[in-house]
N, C-alpha and C. Protein backbone atom coordinates (compact mmCIF):
# COMPACT_ATOMS: atom_id res chain seq x y z
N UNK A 1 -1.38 26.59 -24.07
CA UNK A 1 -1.14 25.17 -23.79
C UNK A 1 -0.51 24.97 -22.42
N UNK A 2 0.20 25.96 -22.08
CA UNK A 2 1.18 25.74 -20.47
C UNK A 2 0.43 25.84 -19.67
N UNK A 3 -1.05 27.19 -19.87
CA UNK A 3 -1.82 26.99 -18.69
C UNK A 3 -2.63 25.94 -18.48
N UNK A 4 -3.16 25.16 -19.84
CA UNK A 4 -4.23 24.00 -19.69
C UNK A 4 -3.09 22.94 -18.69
N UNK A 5 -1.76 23.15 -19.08
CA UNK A 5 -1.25 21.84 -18.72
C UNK A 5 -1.29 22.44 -16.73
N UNK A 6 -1.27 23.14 -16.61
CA UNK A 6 -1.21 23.64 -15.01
C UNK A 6 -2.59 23.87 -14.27
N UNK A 7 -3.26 24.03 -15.02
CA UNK A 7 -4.76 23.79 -14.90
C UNK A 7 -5.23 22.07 -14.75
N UNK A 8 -4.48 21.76 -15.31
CA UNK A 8 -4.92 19.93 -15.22
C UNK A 8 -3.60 19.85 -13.99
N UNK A 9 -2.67 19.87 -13.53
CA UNK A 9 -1.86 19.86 -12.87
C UNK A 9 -2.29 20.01 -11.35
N UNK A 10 -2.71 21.39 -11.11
CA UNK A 10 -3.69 21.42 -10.02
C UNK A 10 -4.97 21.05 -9.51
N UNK A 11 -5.36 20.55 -10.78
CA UNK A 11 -6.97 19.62 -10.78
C UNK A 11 -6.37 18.76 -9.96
N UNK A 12 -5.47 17.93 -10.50
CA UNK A 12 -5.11 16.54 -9.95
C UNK A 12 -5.21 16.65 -8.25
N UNK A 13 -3.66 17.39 -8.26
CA UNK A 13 -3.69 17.94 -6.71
C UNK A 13 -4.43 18.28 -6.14
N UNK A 14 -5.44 18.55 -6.61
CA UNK A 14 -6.89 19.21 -5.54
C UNK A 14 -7.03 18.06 -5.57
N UNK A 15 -8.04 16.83 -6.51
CA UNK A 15 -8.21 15.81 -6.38
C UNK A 15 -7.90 14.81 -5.45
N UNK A 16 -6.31 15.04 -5.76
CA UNK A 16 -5.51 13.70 -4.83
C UNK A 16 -5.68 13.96 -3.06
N UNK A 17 -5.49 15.29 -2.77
CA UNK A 17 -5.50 15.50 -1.40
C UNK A 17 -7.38 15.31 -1.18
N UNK A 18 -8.39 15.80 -1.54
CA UNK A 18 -9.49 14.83 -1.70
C UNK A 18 -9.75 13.74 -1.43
N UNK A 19 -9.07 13.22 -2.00
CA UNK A 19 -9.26 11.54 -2.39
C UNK A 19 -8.25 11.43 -0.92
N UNK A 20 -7.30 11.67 -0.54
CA UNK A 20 -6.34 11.06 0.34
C UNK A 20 -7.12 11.54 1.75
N UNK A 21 -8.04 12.42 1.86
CA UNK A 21 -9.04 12.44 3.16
C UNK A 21 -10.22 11.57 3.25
N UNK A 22 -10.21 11.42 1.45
CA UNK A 22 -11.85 10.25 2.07
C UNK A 22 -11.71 9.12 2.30
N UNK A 23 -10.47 8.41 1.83
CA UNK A 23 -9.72 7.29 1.87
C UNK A 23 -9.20 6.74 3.46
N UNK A 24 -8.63 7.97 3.97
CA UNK A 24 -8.30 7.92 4.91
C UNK A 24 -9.26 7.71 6.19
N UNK A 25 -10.90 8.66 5.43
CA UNK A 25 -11.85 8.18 6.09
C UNK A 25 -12.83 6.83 6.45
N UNK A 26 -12.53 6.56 4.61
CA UNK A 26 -13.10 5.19 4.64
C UNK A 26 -12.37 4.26 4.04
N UNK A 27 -11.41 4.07 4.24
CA UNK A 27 -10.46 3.09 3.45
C UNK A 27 -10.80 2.74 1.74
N UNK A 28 -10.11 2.02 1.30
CA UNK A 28 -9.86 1.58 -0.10
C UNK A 28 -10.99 1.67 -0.75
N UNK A 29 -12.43 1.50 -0.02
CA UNK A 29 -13.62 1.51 -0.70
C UNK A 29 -14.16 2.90 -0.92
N UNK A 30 -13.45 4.36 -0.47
CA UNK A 30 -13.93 4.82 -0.55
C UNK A 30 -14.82 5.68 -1.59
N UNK A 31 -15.80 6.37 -2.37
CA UNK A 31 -16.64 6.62 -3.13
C UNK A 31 -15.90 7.63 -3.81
N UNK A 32 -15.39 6.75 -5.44
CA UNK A 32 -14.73 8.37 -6.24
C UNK A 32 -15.92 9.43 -7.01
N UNK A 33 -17.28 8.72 -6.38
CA UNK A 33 -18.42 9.81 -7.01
C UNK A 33 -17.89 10.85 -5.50
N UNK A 34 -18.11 10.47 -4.06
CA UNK A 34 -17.80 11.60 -3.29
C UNK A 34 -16.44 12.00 -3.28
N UNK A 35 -15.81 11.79 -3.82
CA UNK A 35 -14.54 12.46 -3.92
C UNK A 35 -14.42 13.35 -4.99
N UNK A 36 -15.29 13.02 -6.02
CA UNK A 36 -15.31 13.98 -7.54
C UNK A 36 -16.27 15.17 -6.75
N UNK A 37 -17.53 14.92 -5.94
CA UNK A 37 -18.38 15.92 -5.42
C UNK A 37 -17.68 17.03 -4.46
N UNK A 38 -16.83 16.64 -3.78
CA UNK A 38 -16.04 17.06 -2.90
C UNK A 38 -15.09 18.44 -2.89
N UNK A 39 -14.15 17.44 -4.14
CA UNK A 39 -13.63 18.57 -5.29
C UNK A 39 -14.24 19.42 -5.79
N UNK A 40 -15.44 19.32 -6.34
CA UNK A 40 -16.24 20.36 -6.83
C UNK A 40 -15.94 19.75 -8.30
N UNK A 41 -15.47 18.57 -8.90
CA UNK A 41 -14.99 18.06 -10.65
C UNK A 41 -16.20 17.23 -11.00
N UNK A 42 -16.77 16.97 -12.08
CA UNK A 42 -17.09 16.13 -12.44
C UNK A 42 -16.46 14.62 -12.43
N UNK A 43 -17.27 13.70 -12.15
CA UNK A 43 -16.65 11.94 -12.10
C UNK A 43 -15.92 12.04 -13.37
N UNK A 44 -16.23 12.26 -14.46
CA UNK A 44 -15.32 11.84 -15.89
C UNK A 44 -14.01 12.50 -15.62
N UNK A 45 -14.50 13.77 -14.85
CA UNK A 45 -12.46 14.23 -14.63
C UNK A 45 -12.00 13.33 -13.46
N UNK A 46 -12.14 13.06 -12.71
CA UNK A 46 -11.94 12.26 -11.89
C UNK A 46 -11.21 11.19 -12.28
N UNK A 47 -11.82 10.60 -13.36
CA UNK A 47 -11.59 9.11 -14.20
C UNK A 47 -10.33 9.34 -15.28
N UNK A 48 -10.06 11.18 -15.74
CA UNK A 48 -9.47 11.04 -16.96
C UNK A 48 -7.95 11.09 -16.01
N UNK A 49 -8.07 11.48 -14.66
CA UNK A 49 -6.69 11.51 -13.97
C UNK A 49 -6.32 10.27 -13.41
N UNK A 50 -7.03 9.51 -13.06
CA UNK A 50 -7.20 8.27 -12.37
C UNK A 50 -7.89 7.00 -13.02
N UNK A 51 -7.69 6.59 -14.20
CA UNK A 51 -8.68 5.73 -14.68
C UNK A 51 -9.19 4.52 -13.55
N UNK A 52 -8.44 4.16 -12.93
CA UNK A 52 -9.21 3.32 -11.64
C UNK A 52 -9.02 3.51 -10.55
N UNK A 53 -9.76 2.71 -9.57
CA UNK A 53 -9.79 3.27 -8.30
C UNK A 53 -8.50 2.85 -7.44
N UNK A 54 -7.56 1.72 -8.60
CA UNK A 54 -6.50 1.49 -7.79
C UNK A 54 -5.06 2.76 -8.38
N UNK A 55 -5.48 3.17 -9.48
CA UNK A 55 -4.45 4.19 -9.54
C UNK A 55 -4.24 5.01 -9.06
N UNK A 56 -6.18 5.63 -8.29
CA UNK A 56 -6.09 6.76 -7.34
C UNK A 56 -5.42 6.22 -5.84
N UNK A 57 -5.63 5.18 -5.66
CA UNK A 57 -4.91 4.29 -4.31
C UNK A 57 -3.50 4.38 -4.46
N UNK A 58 -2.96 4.51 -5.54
CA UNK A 58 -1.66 3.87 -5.48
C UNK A 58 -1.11 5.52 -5.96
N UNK A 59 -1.69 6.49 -6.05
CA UNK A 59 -1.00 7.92 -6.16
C UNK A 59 -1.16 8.08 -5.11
N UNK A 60 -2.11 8.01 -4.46
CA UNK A 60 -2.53 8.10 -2.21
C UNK A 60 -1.25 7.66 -1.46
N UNK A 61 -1.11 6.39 -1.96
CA UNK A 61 0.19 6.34 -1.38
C UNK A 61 1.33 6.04 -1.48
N UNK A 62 1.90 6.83 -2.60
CA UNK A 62 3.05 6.73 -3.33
C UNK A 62 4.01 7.25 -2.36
N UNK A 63 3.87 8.70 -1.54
CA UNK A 63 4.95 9.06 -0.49
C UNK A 63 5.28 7.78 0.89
N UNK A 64 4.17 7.41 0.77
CA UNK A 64 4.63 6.17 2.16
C UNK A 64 5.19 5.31 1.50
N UNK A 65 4.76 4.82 0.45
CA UNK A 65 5.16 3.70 0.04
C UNK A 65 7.15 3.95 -0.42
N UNK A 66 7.37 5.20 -0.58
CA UNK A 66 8.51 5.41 -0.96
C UNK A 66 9.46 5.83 0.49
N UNK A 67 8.61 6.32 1.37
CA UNK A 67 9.23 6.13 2.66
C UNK A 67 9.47 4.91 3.25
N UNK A 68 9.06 3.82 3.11
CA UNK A 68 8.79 2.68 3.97
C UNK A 68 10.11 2.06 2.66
N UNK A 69 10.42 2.23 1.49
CA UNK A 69 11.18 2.01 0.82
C UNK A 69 12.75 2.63 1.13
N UNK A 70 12.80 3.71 1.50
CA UNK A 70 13.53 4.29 1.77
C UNK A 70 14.26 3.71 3.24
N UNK A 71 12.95 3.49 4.25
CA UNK A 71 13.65 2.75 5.64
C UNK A 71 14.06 1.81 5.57
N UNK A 72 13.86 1.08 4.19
CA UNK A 72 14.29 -0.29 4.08
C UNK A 72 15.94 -0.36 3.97
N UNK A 73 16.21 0.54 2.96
CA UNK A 73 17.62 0.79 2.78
C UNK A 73 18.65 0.64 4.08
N UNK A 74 17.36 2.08 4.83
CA UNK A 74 18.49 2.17 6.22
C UNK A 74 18.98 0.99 6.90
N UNK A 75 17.49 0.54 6.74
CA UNK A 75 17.74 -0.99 8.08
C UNK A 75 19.09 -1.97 7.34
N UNK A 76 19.15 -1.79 6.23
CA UNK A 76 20.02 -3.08 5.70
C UNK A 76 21.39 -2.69 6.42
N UNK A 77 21.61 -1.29 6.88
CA UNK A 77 23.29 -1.07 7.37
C UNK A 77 23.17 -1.74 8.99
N UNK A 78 21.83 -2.12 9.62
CA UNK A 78 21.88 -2.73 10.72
C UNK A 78 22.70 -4.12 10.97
N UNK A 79 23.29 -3.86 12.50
CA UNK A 79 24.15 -5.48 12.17
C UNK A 79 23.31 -6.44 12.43
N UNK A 80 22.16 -6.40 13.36
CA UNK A 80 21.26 -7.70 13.20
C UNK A 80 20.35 -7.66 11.94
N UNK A 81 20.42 -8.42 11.27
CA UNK A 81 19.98 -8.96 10.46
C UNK A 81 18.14 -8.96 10.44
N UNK A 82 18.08 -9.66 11.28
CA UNK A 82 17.15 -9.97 11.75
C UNK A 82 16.02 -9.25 11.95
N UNK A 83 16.52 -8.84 13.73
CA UNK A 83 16.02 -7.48 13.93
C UNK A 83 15.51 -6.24 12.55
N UNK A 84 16.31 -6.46 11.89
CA UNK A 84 16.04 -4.94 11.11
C UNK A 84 14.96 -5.43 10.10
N UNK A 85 14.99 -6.86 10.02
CA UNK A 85 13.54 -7.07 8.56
C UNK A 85 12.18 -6.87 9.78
N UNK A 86 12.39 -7.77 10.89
CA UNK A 86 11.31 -7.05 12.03
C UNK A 86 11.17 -6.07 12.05
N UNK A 87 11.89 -4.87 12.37
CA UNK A 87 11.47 -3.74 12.50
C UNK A 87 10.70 -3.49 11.36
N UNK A 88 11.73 -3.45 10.09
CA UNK A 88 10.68 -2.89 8.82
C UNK A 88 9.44 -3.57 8.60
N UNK A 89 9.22 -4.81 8.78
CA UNK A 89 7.67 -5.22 8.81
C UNK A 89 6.95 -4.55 9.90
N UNK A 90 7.21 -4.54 10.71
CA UNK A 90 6.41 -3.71 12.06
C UNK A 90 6.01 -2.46 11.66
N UNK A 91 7.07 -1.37 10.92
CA UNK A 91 6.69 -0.28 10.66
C UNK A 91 5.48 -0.14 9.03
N UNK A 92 5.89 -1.34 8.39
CA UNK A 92 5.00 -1.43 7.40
C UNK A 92 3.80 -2.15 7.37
N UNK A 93 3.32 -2.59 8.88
CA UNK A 93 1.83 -3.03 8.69
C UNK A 93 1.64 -1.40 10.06
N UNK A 94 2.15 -0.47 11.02
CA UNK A 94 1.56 0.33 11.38
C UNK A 94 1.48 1.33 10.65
N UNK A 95 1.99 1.66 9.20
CA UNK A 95 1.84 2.22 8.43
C UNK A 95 0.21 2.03 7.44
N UNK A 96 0.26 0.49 7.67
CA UNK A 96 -0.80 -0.17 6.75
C UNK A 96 -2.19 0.40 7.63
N UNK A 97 -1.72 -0.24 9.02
CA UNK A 97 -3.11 0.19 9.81
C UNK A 97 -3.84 1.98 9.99
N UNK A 98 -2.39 2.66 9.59
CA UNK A 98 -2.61 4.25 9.91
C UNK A 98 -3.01 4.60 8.99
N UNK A 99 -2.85 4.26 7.45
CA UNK A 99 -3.35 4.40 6.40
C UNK A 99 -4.76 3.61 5.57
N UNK A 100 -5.44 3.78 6.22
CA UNK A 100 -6.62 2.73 5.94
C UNK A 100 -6.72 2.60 4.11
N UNK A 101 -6.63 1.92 3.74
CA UNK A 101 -6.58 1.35 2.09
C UNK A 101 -5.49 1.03 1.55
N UNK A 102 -4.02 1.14 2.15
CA UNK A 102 -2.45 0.54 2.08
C UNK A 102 -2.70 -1.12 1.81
N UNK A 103 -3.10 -1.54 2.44
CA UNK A 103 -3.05 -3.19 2.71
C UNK A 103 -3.86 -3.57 1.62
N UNK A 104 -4.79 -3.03 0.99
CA UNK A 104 -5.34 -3.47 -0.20
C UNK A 104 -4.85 -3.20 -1.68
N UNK A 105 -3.99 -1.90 -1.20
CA UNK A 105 -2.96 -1.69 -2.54
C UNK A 105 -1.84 -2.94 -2.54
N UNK A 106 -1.49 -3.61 -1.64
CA UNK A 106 -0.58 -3.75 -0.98
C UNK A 106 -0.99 -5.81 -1.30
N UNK A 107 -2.28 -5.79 -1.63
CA UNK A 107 -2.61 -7.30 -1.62
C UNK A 107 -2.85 -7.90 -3.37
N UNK A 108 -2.99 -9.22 -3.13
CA UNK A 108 -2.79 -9.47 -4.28
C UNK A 108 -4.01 -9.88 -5.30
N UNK A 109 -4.99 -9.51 -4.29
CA UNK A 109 -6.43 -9.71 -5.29
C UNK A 109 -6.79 -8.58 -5.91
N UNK A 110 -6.43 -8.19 -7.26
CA UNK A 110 -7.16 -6.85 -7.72
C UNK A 110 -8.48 -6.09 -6.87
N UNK A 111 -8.77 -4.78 -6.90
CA UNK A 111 -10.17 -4.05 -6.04
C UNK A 111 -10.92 -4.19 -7.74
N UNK A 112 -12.20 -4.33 -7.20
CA UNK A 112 -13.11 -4.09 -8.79
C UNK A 112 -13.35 -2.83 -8.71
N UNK A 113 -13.11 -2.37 -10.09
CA UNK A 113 -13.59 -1.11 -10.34
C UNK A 113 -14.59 -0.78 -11.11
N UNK A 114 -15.55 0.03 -10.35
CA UNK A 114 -17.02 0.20 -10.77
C UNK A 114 -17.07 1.01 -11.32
N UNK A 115 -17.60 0.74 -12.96
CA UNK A 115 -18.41 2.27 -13.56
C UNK A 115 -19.04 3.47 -12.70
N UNK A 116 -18.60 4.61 -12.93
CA UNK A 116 -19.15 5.87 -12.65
C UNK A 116 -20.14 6.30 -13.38
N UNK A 117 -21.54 6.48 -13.06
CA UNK A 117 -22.58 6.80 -13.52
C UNK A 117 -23.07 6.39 -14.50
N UNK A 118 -22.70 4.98 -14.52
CA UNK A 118 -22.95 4.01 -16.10
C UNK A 118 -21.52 4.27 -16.94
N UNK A 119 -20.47 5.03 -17.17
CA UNK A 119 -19.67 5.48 -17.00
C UNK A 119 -18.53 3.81 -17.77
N UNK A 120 -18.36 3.45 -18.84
CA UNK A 120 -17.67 2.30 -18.79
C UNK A 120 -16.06 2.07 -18.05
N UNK A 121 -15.48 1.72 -17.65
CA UNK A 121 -14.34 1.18 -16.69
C UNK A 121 -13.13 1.11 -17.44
N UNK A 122 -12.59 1.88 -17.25
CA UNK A 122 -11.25 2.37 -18.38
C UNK A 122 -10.10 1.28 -18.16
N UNK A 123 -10.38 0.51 -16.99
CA UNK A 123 -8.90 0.33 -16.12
C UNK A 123 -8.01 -0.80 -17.21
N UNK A 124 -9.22 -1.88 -18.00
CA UNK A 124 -8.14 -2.65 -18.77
C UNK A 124 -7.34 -1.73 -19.92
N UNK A 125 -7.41 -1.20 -19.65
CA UNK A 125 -6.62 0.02 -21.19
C UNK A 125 -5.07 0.43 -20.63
N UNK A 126 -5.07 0.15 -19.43
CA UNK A 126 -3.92 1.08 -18.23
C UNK A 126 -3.68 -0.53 -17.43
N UNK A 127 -4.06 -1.47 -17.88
CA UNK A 127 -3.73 -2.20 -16.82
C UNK A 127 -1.87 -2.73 -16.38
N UNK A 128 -1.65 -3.15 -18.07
CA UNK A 128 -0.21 -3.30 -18.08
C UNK A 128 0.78 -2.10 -17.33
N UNK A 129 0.35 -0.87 -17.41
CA UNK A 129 1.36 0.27 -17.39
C UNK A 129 1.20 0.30 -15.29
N UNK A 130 -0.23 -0.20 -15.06
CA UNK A 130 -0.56 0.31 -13.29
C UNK A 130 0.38 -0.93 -12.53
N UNK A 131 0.14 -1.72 -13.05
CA UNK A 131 0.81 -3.13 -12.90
C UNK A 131 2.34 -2.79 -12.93
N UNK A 132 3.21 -2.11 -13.61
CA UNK A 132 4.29 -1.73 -13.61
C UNK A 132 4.56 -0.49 -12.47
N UNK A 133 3.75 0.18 -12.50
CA UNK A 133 4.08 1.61 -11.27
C UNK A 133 3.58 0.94 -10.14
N UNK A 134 2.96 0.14 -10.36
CA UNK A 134 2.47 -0.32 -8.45
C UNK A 134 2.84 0.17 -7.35
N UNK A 135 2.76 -0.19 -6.02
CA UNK A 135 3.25 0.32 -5.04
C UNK A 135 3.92 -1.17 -4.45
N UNK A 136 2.90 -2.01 -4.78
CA UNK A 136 3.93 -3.32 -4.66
C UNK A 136 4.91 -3.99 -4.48
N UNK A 137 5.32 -3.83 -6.25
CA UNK A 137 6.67 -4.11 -6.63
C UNK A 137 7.62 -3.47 -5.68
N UNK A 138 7.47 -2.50 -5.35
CA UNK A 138 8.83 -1.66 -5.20
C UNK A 138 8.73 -1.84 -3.75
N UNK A 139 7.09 -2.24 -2.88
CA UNK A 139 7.49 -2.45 -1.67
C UNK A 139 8.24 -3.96 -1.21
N UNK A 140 7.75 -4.87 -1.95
CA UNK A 140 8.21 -6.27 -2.62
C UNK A 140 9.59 -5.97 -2.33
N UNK A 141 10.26 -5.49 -3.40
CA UNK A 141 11.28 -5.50 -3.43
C UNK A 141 12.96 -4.91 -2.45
N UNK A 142 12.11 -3.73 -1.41
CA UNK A 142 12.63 -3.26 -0.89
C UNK A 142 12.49 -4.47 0.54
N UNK A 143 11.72 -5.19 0.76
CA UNK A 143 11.60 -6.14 1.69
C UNK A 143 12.56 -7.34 1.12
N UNK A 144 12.61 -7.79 0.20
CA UNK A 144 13.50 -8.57 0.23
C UNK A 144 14.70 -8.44 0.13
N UNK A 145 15.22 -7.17 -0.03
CA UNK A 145 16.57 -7.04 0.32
C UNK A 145 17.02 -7.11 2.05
N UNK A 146 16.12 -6.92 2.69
CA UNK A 146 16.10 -7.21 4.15
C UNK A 146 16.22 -8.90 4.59
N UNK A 147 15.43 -9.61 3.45
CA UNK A 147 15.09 -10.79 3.94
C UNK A 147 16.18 -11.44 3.77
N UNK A 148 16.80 -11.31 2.38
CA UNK A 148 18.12 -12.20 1.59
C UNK A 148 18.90 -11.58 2.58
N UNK A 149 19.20 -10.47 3.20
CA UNK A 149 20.39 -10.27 4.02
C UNK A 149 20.13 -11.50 5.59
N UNK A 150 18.98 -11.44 5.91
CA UNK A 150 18.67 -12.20 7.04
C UNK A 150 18.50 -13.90 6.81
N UNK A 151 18.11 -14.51 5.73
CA UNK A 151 18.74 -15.48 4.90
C UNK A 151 19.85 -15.96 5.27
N UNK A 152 20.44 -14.97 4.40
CA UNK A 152 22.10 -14.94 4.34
C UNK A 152 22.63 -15.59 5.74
N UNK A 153 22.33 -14.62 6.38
CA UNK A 153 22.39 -15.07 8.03
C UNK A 153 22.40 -15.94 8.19
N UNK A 154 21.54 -16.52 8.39
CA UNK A 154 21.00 -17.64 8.75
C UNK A 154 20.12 -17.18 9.86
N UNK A 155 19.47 -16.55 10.16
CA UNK A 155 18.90 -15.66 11.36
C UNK A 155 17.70 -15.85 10.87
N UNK A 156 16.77 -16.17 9.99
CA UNK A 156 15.69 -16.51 9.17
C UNK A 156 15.38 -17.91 8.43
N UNK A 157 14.44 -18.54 8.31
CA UNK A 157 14.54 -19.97 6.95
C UNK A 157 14.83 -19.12 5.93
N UNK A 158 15.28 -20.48 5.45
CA UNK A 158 15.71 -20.09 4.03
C UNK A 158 14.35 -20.53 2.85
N UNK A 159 13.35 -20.30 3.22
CA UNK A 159 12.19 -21.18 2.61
C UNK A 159 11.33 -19.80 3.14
N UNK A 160 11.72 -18.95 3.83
CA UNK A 160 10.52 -17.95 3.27
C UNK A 160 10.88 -16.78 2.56
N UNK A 161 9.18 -16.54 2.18
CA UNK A 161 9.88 -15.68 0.57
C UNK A 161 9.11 -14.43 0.87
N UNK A 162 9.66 -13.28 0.33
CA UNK A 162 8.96 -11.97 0.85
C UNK A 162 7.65 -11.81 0.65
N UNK A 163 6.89 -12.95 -0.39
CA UNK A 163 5.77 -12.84 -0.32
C UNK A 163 4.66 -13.21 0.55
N UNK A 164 5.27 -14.37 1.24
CA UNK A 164 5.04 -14.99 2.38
C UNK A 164 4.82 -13.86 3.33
N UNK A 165 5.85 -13.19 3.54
CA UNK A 165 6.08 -11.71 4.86
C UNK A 165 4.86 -11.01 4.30
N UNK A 166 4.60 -10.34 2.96
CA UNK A 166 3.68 -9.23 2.70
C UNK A 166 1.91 -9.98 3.21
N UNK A 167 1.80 -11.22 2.64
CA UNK A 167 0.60 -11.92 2.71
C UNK A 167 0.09 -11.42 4.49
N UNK A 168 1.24 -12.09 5.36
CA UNK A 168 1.41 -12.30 6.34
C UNK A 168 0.75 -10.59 7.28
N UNK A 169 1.77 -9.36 6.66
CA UNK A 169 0.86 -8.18 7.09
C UNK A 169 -0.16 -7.83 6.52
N UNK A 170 -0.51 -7.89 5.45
CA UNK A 170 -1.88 -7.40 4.73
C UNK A 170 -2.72 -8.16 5.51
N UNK A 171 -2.68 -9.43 5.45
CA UNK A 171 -3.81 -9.99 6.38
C UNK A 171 -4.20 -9.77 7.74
N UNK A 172 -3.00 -9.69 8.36
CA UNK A 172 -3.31 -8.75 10.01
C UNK A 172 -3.87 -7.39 9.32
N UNK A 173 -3.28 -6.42 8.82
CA UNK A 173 -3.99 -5.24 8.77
C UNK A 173 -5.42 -5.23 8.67
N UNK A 174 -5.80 -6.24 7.33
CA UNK A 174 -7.33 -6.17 7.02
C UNK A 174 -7.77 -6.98 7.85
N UNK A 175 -7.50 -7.89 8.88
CA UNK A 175 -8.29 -8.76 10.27
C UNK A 175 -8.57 -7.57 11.05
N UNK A 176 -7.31 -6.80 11.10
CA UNK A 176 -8.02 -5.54 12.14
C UNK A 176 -8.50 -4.63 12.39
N UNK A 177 -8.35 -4.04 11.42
CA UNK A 177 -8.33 -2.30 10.75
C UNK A 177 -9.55 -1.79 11.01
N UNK A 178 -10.84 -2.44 11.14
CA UNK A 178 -12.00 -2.45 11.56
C UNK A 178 -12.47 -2.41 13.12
N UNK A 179 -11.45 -2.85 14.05
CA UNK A 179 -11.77 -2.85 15.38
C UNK A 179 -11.48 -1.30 15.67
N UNK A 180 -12.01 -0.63 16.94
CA UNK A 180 -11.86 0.55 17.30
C UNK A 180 -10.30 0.82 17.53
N UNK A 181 -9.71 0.03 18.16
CA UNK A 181 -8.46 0.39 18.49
C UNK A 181 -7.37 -0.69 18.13
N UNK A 182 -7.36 -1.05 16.81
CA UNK A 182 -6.71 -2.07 16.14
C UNK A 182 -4.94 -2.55 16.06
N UNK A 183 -4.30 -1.15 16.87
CA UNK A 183 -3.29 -1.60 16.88
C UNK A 183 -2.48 -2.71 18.37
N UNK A 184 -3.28 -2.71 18.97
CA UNK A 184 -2.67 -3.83 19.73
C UNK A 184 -3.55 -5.34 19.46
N UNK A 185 -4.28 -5.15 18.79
CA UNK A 185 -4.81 -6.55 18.25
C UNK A 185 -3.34 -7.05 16.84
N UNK A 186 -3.21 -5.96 16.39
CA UNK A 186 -2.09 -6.25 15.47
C UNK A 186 -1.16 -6.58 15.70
N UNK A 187 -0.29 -5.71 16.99
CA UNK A 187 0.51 -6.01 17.08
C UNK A 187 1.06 -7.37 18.18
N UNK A 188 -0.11 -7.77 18.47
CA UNK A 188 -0.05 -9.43 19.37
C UNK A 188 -0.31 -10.08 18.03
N UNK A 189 -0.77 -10.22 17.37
CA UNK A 189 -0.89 -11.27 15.96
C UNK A 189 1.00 -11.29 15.49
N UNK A 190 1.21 -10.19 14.88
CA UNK A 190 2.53 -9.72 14.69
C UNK A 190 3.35 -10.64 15.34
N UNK A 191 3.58 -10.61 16.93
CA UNK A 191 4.31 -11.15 17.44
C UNK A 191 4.48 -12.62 17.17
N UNK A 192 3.55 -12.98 17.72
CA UNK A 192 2.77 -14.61 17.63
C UNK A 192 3.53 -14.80 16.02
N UNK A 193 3.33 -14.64 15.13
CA UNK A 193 3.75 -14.89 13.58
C UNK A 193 5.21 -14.89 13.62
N UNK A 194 5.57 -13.51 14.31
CA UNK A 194 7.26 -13.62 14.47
C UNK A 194 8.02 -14.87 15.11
N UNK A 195 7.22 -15.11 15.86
CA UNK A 195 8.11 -16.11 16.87
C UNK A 195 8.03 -17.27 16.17
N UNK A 196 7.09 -17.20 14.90
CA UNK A 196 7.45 -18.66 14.27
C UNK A 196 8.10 -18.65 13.20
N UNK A 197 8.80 -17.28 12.47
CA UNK A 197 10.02 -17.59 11.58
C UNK A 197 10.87 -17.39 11.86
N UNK A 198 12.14 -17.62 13.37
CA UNK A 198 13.28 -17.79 13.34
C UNK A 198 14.33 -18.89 12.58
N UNK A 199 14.87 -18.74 12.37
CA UNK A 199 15.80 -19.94 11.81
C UNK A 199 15.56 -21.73 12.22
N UNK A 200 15.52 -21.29 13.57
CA UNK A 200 15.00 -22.94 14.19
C UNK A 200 13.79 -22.85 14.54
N UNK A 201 12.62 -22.39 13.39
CA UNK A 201 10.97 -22.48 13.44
C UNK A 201 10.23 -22.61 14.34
N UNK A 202 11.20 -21.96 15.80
CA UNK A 202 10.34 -22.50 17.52
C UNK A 202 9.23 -21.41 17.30
């Protein structure tokens, strides 16, 4: 029984680093039939580790997403306020752009997930539990502890809400992510957006 469980253990891991090169190749859409081929697994194993294509997204990027969580912390010991929710948005849409399929984990329209080889679609069975592990929530949440401190301030309105901020990068990421060299298209959008939530909305 210890080896099946280490045998499925390293499946995964082969899998995930798989999946985290083709993803990387082709963003969020990328093909979990070529990622099961890749591996050398059959699609049904593929499916029994990942029932959808957003769980395999959201194991892809569980280490960033917990880093970019983690910087959040730091920034809060910053004395500008301000400054430090900027920075962390800055670093979390060039994170979004370096990681091609972040911004779609990261948005709020579910990805459809397509049967594998006629294959029926497991994902409403797991939906409540994916919905709880998200990468979301916890990036959600680590942003608004930046924001309520800058709030607080008064260095920010008090009328925007971290969801407002996330909408705000997912949408630059996915406007750009497609151009050859997308990060200075981003990061002039970025700006332009910044300069219109200071406290006195100039």
């Amino acid at each position: 029984m210890t080896g099946q469980r280490s045998d499925a253990r390293r499946n995964r891991a082969h899998i995930l680093a798989v999946a985290e090169a083709e993803v990387a190749a082709r963003g969020a859409q990328a093909s979990l039939e070529q990622i099961a081929r890749v591996a050398g697994v059959g699609s049904a194993t593929v499916r029994r580790h990942f029932p959808t294509r957003r769980a395999l997204l959201e194991a892809v990027f569980k280490q960033r997403v917990h880093d970019l969580c983690e910087r959040a912390h730091v920034l809060r010991g910053e004395r500008d306020s301000r400054s430090a929710l900027v920075e962390w948005l800055r670093e979390l849409l060039a994170y979004s752009l370096a990681a091609r399929g972040l911004a779609d984990v990261l948005s709020y329209q579910p990805l459809q997930d397509r049967p594998v080889h006629g294959e029926a679609v497991q994902g409403e069975a797991v939906q409540g539990e994916a919905v709880q592990d998200s990468c979301a929530p916890a990036i959600s949440a680590a942003g608004a502890l930046l924001l309520r401190r800058a709030i607080d301030d008064r260095t920010v309105r008090a009328d925007i809400t971290i969801d407002d901020l996330l909408v705000l990068i997912v949408g630059i990421a996915l406007a750009t992510e497609h151009y050859s060299d997308p990060a200075p298209r981003a990061d002039r959008a970025f700006r332009l957006a910044v300069a219109g939530f200071g406290a006195d909305g100039a």
